[in-house]
Protein backbone atom coordinates (compact mmCIF):
# COMPACT_ATOMS: atom_id res chain seq x y z
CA UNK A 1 12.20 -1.91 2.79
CA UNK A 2 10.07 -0.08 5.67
CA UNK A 3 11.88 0.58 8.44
CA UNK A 4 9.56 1.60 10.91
CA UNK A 5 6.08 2.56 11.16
CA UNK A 6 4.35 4.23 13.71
CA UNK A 7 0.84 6.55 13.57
CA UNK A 8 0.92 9.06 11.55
CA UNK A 9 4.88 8.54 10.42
CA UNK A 10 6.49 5.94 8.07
CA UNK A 11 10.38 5.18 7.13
CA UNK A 12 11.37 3.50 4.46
CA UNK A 13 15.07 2.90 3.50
CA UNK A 14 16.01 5.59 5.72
CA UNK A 15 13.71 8.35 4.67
CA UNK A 16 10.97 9.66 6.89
CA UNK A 17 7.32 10.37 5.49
CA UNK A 18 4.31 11.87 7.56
CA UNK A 19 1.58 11.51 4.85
CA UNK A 20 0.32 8.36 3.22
CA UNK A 21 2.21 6.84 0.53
CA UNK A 22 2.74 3.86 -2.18
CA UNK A 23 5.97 2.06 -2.38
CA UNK A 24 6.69 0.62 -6.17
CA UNK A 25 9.50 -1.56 -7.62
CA UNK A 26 13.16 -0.83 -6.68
CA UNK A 27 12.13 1.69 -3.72
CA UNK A 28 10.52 4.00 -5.86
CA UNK A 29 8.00 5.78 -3.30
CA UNK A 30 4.24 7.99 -4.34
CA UNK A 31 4.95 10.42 -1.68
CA UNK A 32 2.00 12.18 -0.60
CA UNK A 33 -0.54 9.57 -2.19
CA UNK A 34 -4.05 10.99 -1.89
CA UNK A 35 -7.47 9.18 -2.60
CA UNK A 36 -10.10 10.96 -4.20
CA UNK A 37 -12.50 9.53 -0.95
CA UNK A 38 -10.29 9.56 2.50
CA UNK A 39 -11.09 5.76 3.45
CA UNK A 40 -12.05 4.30 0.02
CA UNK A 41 -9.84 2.83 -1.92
CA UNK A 42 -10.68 2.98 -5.78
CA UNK A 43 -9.14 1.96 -8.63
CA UNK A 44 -8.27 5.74 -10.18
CA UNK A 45 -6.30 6.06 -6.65
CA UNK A 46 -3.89 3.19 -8.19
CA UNK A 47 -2.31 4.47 -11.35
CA UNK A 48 1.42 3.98 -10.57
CA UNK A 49 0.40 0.92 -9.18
CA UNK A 50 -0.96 0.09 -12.42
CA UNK A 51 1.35 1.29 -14.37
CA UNK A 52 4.19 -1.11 -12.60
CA UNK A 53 1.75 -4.33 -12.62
CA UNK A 54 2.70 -6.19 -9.19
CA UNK A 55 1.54 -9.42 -8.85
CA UNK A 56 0.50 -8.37 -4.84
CA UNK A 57 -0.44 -5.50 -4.17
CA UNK A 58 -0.51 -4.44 0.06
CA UNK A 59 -3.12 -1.89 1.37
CA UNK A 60 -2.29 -0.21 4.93
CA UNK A 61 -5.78 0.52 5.56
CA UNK A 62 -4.92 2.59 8.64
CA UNK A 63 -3.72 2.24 12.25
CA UNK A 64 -7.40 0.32 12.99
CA UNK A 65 -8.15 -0.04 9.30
CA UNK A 66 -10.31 2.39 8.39
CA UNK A 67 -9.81 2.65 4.85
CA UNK A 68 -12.15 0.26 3.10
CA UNK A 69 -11.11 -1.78 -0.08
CA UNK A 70 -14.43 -2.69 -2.21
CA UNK A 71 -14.44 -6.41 -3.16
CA UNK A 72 -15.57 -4.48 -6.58
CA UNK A 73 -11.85 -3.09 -6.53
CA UNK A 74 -9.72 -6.95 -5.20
CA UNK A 75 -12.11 -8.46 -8.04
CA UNK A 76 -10.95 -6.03 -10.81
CA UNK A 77 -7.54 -6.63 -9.21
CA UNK A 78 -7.54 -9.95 -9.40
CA UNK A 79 -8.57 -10.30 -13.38
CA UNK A 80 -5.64 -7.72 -13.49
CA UNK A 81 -3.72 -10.46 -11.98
CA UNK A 82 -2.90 -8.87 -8.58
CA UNK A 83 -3.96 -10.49 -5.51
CA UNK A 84 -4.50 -7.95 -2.99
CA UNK A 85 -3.77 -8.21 0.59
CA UNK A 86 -5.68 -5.51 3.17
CA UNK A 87 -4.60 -4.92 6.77
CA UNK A 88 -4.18 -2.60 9.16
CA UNK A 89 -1.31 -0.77 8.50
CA UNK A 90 1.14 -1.98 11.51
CA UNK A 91 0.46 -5.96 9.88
CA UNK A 92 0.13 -4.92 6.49
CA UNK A 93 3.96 -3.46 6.92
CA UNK A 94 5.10 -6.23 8.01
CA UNK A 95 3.47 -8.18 4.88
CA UNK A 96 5.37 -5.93 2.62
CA UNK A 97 8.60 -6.53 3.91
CA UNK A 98 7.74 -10.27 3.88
CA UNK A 99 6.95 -10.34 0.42
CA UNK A 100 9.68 -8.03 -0.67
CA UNK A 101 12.39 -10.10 1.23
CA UNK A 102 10.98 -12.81 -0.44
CA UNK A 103 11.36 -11.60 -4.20
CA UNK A 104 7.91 -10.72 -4.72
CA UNK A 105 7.11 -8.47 -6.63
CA UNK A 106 4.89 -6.09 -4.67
CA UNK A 107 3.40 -2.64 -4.52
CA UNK A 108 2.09 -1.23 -1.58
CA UNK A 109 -0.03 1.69 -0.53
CA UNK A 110 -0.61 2.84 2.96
CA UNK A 111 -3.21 4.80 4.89
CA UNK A 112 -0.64 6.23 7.98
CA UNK A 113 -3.38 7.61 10.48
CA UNK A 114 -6.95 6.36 11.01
């Protein structure tokens, strides 16, 4: 679970992280996660997330959401069979935690800054 967030800095299940990051199954976390473009989000930026196959996958695009998700990438996503849900990172934390609470299995990656 994510503890807190706040710009820049992220805590999940006690740990504290200052660059971006993905979280998989069981509290496994990417930690740094880097994009080959800044605010882009492409599909070779998602292997783990791949690899683990959530049925939602969460984008933090940022503290005012900066990071752009292509409706090229949510449609490849969703033939993959993962919906994906984008929002600023502050709400999108809070989705995470929803969904994981809930049993969901979820993947996340967040932008932490801009």
């Amino acid at each position: 679970m994510i503890d807190s967030y706040s710009f820049g800095r992220m805590a999940v299940d006690g740990r504290r992280y200052t660059k971006d990051l993905m979280l998989l199954a069981g509290g496994t976390v990417v930690h740094p996660w880097r994009r080959a473009e800044g605010h882009r989000l492409a599909l070779s930026d998602l292997g783990a997330v791949l690899d683990f196959a959530p049925d939602v996958l969460v984008v933090g695009t940022g503290s005012p959401g900066m990071m752009k998700v292509d409706a090229a990438l949510a449609a490849e996503l969703s033939a993959r069979g993962i919906r994906t849900v984008a929002l600023p990172t502050a709400q999108a934390v809070l989705e995470y935690n929803r969904l994981a609470r809930a049993g969901a299995k979820v993947a996340a990656c967040f932008h932490l800054t801009c």
